[in-house]
C-alpha atoms as a PDB file:
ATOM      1  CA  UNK A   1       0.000   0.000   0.000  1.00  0.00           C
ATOM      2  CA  UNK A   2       1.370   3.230  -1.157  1.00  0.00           C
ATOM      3  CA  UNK A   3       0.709   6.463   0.430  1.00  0.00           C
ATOM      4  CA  UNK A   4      -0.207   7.865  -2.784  1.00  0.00           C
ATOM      5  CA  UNK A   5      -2.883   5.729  -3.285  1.00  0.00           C
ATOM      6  CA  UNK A   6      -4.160   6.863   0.310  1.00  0.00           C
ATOM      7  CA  UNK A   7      -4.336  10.582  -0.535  1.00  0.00           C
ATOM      8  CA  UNK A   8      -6.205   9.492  -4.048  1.00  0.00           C
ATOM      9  CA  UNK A   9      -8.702   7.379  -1.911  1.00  0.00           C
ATOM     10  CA  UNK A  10      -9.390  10.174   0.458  1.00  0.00           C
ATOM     11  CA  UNK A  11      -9.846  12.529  -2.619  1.00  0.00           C
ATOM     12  CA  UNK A  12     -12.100  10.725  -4.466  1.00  0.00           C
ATOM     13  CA  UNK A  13     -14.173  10.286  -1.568  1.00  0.00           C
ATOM     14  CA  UNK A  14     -14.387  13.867  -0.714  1.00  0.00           C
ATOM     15  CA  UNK A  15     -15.347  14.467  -4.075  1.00  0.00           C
ATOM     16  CA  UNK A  16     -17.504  11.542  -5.119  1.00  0.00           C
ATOM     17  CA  UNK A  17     -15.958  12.143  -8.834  1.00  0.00           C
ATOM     18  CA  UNK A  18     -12.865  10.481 -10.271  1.00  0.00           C
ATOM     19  CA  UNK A  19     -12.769  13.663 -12.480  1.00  0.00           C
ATOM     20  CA  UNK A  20     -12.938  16.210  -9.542  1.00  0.00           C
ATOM     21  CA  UNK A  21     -10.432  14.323  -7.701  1.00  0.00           C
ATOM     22  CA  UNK A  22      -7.695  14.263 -10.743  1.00  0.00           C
ATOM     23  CA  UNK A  23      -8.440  17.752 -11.072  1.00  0.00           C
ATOM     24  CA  UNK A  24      -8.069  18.281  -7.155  1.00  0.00           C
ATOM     25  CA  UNK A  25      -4.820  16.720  -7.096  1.00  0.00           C
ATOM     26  CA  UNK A  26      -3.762  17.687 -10.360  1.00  0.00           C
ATOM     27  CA  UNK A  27      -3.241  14.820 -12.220  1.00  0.00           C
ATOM     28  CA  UNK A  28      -4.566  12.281 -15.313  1.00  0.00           C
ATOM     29  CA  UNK A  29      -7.707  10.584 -14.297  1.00  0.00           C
ATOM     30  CA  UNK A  30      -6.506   7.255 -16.104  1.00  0.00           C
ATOM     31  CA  UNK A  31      -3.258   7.047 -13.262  1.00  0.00           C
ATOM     32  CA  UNK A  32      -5.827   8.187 -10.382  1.00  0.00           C
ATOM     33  CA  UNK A  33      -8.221   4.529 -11.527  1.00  0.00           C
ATOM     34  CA  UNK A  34      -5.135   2.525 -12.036  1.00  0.00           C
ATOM     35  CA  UNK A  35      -4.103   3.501  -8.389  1.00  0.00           C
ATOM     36  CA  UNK A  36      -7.302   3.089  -7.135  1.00  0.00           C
ATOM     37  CA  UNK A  37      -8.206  -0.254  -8.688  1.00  0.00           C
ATOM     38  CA  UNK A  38      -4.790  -1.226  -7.220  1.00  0.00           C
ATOM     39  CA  UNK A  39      -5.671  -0.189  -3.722  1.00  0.00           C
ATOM     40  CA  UNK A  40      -8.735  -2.133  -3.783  1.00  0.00           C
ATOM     41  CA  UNK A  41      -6.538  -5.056  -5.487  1.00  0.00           C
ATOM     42  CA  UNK A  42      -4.275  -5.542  -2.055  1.00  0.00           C
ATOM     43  CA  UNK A  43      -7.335  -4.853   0.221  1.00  0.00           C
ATOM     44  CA  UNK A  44      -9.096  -7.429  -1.526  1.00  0.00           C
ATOM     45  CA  UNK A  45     -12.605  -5.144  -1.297  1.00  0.00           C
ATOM     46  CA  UNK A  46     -14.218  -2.768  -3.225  1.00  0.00           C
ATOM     47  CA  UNK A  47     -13.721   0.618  -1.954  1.00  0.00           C
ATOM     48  CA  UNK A  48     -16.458   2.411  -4.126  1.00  0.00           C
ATOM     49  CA  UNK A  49     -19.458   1.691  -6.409  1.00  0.00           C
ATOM     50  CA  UNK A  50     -19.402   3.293  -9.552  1.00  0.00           C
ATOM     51  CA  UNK A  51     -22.225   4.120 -11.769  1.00  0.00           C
ATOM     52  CA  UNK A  52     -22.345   6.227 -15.455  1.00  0.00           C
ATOM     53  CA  UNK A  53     -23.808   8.685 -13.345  1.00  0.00           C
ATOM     54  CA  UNK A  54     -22.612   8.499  -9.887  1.00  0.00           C
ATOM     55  CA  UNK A  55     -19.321   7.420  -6.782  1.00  0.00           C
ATOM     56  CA  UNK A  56     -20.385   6.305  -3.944  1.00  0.00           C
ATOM     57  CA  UNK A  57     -18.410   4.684  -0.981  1.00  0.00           C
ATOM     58  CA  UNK A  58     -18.707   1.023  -0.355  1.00  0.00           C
ATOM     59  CA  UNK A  59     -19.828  -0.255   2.883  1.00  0.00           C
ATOM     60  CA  UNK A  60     -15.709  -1.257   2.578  1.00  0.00           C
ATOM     61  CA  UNK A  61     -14.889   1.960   1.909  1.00  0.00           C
ATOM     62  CA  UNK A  62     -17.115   3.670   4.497  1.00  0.00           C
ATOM     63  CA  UNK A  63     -14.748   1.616   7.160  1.00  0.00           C
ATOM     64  CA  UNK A  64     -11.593   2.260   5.447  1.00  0.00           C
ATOM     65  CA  UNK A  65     -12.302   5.947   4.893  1.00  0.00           C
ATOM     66  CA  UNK A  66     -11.433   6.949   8.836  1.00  0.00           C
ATOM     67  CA  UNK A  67      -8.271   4.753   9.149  1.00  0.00           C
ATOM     68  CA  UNK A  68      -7.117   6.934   5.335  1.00  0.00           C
ATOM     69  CA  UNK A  69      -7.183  10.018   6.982  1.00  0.00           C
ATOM     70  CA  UNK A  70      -5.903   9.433  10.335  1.00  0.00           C
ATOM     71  CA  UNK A  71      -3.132   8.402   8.145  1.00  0.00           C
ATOM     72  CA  UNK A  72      -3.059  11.500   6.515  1.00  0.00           C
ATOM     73  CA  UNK A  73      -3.451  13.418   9.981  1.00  0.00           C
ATOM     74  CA  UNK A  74      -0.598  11.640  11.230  1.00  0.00           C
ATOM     75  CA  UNK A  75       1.413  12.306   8.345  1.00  0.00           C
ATOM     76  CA  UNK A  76       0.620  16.153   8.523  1.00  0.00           C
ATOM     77  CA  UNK A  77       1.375  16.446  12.129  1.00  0.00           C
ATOM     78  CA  UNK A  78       4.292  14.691  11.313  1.00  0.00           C
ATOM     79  CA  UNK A  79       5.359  16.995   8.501  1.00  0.00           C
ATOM     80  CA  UNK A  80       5.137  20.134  10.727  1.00  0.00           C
ATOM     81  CA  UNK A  81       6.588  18.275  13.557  1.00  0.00           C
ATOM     82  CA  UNK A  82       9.801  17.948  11.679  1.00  0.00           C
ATOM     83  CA  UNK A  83       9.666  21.705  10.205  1.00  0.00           C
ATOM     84  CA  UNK A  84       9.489  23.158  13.842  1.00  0.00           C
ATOM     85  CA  UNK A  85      12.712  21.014  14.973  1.00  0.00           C
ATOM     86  CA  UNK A  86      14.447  21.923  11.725  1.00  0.00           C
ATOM     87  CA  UNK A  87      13.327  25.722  12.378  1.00  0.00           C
ATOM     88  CA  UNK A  88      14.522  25.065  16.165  1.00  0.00           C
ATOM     89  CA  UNK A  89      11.070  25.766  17.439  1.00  0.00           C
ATOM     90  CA  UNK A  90      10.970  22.149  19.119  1.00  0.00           C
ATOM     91  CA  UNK A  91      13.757  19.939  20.719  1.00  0.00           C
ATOM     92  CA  UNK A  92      15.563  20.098  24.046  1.00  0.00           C
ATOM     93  CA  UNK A  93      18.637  21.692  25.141  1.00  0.00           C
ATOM     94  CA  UNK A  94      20.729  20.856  28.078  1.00  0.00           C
ATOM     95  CA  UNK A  95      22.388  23.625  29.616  1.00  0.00           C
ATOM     96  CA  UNK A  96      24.804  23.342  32.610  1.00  0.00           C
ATOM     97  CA  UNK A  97      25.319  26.345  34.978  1.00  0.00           C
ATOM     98  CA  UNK A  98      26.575  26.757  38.803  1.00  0.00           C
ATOM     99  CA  UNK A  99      24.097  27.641  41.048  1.00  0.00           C
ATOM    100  CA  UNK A 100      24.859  31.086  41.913  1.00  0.00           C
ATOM    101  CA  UNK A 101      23.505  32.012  37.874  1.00  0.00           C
ATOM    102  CA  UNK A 102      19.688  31.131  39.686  1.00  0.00           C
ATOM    103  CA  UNK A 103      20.443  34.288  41.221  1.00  0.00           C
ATOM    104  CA  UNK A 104      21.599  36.479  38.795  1.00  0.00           C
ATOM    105  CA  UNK A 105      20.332  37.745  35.181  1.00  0.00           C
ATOM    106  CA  UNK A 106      19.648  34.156  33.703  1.00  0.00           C
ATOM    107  CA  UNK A 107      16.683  32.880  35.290  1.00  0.00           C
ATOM    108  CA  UNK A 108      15.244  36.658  33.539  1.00  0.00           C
ATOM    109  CA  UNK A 109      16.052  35.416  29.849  1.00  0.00           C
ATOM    110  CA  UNK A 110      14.556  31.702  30.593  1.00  0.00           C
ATOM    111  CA  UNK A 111      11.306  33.126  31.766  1.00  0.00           C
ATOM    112  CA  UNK A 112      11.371  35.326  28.552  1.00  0.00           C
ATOM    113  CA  UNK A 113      12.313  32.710  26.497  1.00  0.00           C
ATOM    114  CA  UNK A 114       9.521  29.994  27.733  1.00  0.00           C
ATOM    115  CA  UNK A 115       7.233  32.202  26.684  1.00  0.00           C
ATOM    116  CA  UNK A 116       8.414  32.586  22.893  1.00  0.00           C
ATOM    117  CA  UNK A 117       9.632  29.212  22.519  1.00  0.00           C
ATOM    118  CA  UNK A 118       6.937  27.170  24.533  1.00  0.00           C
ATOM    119  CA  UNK A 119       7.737  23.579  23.042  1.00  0.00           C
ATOM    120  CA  UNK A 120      11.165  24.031  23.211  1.00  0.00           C
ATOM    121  CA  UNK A 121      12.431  22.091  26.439  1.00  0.00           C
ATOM    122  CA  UNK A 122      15.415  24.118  28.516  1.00  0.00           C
ATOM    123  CA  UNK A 123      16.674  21.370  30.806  1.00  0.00           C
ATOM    124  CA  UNK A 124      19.114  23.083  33.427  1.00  0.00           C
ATOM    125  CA  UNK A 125      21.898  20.959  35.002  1.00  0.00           C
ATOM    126  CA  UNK A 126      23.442  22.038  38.393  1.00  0.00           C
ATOM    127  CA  UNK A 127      27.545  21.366  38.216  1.00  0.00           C
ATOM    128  CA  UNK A 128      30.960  22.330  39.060  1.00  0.00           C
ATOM    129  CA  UNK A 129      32.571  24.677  36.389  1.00  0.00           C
ATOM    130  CA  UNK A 130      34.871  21.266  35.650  1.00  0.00           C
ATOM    131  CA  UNK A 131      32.227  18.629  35.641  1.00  0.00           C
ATOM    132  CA  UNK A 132      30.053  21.010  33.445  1.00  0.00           C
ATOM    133  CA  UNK A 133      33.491  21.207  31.031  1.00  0.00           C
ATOM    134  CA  UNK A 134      33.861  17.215  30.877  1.00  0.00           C
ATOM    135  CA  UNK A 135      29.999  17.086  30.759  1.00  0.00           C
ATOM    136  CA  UNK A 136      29.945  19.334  27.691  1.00  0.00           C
ATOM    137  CA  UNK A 137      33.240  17.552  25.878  1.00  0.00           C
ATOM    138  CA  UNK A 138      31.727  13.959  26.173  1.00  0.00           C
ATOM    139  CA  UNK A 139      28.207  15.321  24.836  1.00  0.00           C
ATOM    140  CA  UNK A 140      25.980  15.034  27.875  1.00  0.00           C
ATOM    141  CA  UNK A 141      25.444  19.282  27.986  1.00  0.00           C
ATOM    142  CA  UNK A 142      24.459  20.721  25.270  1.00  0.00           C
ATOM    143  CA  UNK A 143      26.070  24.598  26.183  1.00  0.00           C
ATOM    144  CA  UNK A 144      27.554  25.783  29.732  1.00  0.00           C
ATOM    145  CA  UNK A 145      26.783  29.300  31.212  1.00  0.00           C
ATOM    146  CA  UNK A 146      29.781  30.436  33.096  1.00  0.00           C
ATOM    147  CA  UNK A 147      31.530  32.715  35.236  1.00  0.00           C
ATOM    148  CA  UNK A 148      35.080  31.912  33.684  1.00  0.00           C
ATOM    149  CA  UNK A 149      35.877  31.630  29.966  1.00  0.00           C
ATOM    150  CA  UNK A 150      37.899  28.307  31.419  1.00  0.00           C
ATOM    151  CA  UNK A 151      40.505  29.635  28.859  1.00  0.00           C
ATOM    152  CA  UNK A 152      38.782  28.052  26.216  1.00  0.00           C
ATOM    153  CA  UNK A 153      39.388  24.530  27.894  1.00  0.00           C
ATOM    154  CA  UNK A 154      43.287  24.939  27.654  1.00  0.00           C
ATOM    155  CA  UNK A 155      42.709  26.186  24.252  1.00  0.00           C
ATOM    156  CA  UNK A 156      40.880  23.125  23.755  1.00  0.00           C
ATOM    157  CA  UNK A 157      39.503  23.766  19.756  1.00  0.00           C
ATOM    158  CA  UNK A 158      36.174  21.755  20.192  1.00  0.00           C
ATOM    159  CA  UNK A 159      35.183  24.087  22.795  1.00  0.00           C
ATOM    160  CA  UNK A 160      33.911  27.820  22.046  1.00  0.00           C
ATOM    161  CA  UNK A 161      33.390  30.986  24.454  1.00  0.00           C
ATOM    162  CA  UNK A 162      31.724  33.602  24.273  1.00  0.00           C
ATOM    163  CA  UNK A 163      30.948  36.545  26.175  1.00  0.00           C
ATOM    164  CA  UNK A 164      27.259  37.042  27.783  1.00  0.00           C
ATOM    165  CA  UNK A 165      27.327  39.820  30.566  1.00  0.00           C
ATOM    166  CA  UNK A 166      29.920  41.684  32.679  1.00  0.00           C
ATOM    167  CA  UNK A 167      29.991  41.125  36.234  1.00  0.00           C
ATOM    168  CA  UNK A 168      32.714  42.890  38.309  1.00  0.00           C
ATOM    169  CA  UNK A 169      34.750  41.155  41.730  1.00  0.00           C
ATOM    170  CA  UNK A 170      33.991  43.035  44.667  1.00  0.00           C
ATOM    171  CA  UNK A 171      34.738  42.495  48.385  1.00  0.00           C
ATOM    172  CA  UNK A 172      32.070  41.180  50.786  1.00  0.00           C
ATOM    173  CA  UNK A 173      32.939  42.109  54.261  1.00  0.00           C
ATOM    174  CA  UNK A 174      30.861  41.509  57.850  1.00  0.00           C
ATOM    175  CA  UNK A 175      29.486  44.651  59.320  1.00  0.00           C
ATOM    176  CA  UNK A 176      31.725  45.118  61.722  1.00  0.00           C
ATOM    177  CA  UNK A 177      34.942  44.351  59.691  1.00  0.00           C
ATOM    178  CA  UNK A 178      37.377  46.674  60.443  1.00  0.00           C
ATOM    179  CA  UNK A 179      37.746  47.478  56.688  1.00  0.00           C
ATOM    180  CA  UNK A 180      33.894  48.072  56.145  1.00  0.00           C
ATOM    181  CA  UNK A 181      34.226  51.991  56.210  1.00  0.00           C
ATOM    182  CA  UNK A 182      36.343  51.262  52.893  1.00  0.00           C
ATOM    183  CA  UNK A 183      34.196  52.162  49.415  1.00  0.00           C
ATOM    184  CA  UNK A 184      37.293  50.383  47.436  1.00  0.00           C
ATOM    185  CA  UNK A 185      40.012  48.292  48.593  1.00  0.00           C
ATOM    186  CA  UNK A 186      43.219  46.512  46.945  1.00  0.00           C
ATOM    187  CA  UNK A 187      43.715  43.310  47.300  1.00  0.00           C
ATOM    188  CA  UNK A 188      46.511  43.974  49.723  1.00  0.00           C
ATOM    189  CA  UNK A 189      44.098  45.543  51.717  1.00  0.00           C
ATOM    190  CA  UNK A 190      42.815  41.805  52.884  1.00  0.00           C
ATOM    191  CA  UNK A 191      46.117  40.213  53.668  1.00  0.00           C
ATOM    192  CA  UNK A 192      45.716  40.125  57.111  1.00  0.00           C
ATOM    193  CA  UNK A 193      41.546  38.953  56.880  1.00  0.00           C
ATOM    194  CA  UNK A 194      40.069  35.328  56.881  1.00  0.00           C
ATOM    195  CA  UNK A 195      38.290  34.935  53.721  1.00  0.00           C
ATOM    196  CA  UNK A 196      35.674  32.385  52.960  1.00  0.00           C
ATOM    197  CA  UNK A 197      35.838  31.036  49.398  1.00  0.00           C
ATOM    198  CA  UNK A 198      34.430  28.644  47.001  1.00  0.00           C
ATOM    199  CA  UNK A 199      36.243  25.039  46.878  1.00  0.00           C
ATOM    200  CA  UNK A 200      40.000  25.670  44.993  1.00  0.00           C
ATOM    201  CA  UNK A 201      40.146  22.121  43.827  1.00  0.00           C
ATOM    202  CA  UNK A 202      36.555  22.617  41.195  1.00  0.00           C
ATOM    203  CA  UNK A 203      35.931  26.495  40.985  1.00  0.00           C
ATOM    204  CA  UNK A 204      38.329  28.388  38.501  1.00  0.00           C
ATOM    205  CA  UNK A 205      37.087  30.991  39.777  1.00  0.00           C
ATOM    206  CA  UNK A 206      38.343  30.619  42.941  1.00  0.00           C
ATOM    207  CA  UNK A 207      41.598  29.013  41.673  1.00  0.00           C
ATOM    208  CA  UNK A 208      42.049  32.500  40.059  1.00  0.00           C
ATOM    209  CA  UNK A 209      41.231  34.976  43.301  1.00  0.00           C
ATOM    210  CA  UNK A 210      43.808  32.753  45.231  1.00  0.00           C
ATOM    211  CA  UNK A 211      46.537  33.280  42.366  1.00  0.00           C
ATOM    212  CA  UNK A 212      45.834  37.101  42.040  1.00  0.00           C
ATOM    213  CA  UNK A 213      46.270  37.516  46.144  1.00  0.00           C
ATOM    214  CA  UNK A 214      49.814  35.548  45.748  1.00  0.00           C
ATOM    215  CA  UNK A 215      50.735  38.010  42.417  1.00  0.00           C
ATOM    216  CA  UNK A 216      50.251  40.433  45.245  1.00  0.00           C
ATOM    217  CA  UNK A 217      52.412  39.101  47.459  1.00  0.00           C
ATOM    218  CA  UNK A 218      50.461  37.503  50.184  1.00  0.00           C
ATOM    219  CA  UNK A 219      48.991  34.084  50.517  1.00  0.00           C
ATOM    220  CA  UNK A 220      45.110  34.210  51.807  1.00  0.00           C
ATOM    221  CA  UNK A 221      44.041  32.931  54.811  1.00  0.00           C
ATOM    222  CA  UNK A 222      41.322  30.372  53.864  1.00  0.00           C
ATOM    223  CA  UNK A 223      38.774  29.850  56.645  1.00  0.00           C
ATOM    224  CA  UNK A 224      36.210  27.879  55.123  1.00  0.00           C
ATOM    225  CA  UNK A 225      35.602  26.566  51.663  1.00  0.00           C
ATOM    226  CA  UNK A 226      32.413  25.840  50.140  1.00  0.00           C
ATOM    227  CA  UNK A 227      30.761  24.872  46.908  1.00  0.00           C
ATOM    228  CA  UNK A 228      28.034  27.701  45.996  1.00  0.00           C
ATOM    229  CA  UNK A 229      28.458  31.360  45.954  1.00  0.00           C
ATOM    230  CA  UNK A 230      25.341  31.670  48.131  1.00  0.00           C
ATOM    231  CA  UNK A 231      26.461  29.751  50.855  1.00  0.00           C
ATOM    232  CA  UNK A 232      29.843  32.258  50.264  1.00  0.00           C
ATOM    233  CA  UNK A 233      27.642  35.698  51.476  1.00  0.00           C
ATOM    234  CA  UNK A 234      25.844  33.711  54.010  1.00  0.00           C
ATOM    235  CA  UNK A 235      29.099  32.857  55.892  1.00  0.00           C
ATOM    236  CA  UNK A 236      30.546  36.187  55.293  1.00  0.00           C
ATOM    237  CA  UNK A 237      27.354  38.037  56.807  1.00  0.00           C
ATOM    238  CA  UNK A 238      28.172  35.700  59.408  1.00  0.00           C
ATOM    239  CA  UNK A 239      31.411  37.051  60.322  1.00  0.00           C
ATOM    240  CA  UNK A 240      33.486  34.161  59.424  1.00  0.00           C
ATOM    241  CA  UNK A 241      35.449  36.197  56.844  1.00  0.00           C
ATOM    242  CA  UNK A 242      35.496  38.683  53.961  1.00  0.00           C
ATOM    243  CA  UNK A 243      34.896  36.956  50.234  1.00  0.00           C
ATOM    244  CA  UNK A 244      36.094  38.144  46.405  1.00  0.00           C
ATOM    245  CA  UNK A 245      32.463  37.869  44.768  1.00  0.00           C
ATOM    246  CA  UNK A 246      30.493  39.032  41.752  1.00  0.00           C
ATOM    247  CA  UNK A 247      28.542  41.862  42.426  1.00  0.00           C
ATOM    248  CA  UNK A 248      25.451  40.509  41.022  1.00  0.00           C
ATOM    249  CA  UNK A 249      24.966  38.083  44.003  1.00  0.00           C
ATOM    250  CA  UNK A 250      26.861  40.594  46.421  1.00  0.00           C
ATOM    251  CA  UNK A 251      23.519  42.488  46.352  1.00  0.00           C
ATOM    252  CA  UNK A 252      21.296  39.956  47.826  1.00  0.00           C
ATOM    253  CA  UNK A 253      22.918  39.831  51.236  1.00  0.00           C
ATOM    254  CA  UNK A 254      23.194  43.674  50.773  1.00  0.00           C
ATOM    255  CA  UNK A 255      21.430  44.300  54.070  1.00  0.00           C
ATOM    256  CA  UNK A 256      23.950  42.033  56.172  1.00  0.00           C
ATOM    257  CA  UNK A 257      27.080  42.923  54.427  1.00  0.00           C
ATOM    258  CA  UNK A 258      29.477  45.820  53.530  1.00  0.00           C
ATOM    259  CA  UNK A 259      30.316  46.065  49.567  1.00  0.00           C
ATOM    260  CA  UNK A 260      33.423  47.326  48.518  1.00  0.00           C
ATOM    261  CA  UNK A 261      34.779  48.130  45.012  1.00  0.00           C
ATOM    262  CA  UNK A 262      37.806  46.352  43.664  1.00  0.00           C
ATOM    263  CA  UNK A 263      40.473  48.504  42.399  1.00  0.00           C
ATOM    264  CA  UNK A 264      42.325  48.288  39.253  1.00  0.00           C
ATOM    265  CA  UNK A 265      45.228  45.810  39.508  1.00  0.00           C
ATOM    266  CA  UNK A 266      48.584  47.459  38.685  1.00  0.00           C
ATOM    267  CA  UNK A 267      49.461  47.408  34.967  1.00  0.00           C
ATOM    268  CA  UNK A 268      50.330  43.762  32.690  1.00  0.00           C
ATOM    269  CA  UNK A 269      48.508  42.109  35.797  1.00  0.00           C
ATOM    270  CA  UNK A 270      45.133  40.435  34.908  1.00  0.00           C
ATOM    271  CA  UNK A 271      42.535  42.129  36.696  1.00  0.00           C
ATOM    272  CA  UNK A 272      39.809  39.798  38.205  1.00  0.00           C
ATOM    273  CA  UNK A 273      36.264  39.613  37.044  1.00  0.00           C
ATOM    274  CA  UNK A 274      33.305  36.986  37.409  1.00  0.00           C
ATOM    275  CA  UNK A 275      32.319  37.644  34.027  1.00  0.00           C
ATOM    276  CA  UNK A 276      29.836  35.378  32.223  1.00  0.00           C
ATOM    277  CA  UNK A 277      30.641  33.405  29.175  1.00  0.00           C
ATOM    278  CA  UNK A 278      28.415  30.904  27.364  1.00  0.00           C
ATOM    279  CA  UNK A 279      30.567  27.804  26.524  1.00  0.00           C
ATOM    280  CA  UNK A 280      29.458  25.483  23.620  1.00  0.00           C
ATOM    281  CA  UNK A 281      30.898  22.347  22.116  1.00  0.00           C
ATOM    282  CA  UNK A 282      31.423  23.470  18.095  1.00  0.00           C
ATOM    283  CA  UNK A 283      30.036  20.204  16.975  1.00  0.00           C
ATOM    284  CA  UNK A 284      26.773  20.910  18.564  1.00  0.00           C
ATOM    285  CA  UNK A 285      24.603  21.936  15.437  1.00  0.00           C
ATOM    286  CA  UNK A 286      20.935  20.967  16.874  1.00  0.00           C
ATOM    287  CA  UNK A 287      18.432  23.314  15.484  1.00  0.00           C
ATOM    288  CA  UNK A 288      17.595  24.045  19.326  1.00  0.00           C
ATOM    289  CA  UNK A 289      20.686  24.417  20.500  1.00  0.00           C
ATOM    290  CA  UNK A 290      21.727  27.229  18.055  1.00  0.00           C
ATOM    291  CA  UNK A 291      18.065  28.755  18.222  1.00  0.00           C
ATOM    292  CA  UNK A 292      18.956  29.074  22.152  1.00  0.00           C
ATOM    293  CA  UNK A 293      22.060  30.243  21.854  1.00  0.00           C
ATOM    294  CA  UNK A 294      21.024  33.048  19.384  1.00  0.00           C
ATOM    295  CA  UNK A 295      18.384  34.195  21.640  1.00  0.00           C
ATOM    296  CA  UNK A 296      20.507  34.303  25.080  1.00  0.00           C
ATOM    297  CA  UNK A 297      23.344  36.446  22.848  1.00  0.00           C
ATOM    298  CA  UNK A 298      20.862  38.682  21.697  1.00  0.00           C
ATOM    299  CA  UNK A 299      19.419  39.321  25.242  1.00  0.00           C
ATOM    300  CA  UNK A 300      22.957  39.548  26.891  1.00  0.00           C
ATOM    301  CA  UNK A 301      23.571  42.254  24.053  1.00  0.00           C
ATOM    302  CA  UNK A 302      20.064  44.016  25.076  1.00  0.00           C
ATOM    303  CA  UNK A 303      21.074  44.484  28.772  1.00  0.00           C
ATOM    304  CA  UNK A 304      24.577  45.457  27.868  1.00  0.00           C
ATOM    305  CA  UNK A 305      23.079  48.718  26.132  1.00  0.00           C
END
C-alpha cells in the first residue's frame, strides 16, 4: 500500500468524482483509476461503487475511509513536527550552569524565552565549572553558562566561548569588619583577613582569586571553603570572613554585608572579574541548540546597552 494511493482514496471520496479528484490533485484521471483499482486489489474489497452517473463509498470503503485520513493526519502532524525542529522551534537543550547564575540575570532570559519558545524544552543541570566542562566535551550538555571563559578549555579547539554579561569582583565584608568603612580596597588591603571562598580544587574561579592575592604578594588565609556562591555571602554576613564575589549576588545579602569596590590591579597584571561566558561544544549543530544560543546572545547584548 502506497501512500499515494491513500491521498487518491481520500480525494475521491471527498469528491464523489474520479474527475474532480484528478483535477483536485492535479493529475490524469486514467493514473488516479489505475491507483485506485490497485488499492482495492491488495485490500481485496471494493472501496467504491461506480455508476455512469454516480461514486459512492462502499460499505468497505465507508470503514476504510477513517483509518485513510488518520493516516493522513498523522502524516501532517508529522510533517510540521519535523519543520518546527528543523526551524529550532521544538527539541531540548541541556544547559549546565553553577548555582549562583539562579540568582543572577539568567533565570530573567529563561522566563522570557519559555514564553516565545513554549515547546522548546530548557533542561538546566546544576555542576561544578569542571564537571560542566567534561559534561559538555563527552556530549551530555548541550552549552555551559559560566563565570570563567575556562581559557577556552586549555585552548581546547572543540570548545567555544563567548561573552554574555559583565559582572565585576567586589569584596564582601561583615558589618563590623574593620575594613567596612572602605568604598574600594586593593587586594593587599585583605592580607591580614580570613576569607571564605568557594572550593580551589573545582571552581576556577576561585583558583584565580587565590593566584591574584599571591601576584600580590600575600597568601590568603582560607577559613572555610564551600561549593556555591550563596552559601559564600551567608558565611561572610556571618562574620566568618570577607569573600572576592560578583557583584550581582553581592547584592542579595546587601542588608547584612558591607560592599566594597575592587580597584584596578597594577598594569600587565590580569585584573579579576566573574564575568559570564556561554561555553558550547562546536560540533553541537541541533536546530535548538543554536536557536537558544542566538536568543541568550541577543538578550545579553540588550542588557549590555
Amino acid at each position: 500500500m502506497e501512500l499515494r494511493q491513500i491521498k487518491y482514496f481520500v480525494a475521491v471520496s471527498e469528491e464523489l468524482s474520479f474527475t474532480r479528484a484528478a483535477q483536485k490533485l492535479h493529475v490524469s484521471q486514467p493514473p488516479l483509476s489505475f491507483q485506485i483499482a490497485s488499492l482495492e486489489t491488495e485490500l481485496g474489497a471494493r472501496l467504491f461503487d461506480r455508476t455512469s452517473r454516480s461514486v459512492q463509498l462502499s460499505e468497505a470503503g465507508k470503514a476504510f475511509l477513517p483509518h485513510a485520513m488518520a493516516v493522513l493526519a498523522r502524516l501532517n502532524e508529522a510533517s510540521q513536527h519535523v519543520k518546527r525542529v528543523a526551524a529550532g522551534l521544538e527539541g531540548r537543550v541541556r544547559v549546565g550552569l553553577t548555582g549562583s547564575h539562579f540568582f543572577g540575570p539568567f533565570p530573567q532570559f529563561i522566563a522570557r524565552f519559555r514564553l516565545l519558545r513554549p515547546a522548546l524544552d530548557v533542561v538546566l543541570q546544576e555542576m561544578t565549572p569542571s564537571e560542566q566542562l567534561t559534561a559538555l566535551k563527552e556530549g551530555r550538555l548541550d552549552l555551559c553558562v559560566s563565570r570563567s571563559a575556562m581559557d577556552t578549555g586549555n585552548n581546547d579547539p572543540t570548545i567555544e566561548v563567548q561573552p554574555l554579561w559583565r559582572d565585576p569582583v567586589v569584596v564582601a565584608m561583615p558589618l563590623g569588619c574593620k575594613l567596612a568603612a572602605r568604598e574600594k580596597l586593593t587586594l593587599r588591603d585583605l592580607a591580614d583577613e580570613n576569607f571564605v571562598s568557594l572550593r580551589l580544587d573545582s571552581s576556577p574561579f576561585a583558583a584565580k582569586q587565590f593566584e591574584a592575592c599571591v601576584r600580590q604578594g600575600f597568601t590568603p588565609r582560607i577559613v572555610q571553603q564551600v561549593v556555591e556562591l550563596p552559601a559564600v555571602l551567608n558565611l561572610v554576613a556571618a562574620g566568618l570572613g570577607v569573600a572576592l564575589v560578583p557583584l550581582s549576588l553581592a547584592k542579595l545579602r546587601a542588608d547584612g554585608l558591607h560592599i566594597a569596590g575592587l580597584s584596578r590591579f597594577p598594569a600587565g597584571q590580569p585584573s579579576l572579574n566573574a564575568d559570564v561566558y556561554l561555553l558550547s561544544n562546536v560540533a553541537a549543530t541541533s536546530p535548538a541548540v543554536v536557536e537558544f544560543m542566538g536568543q541568550l546572545i541577543g538578550w545579553a547584548q540588550q542588557i549590555k546597552s
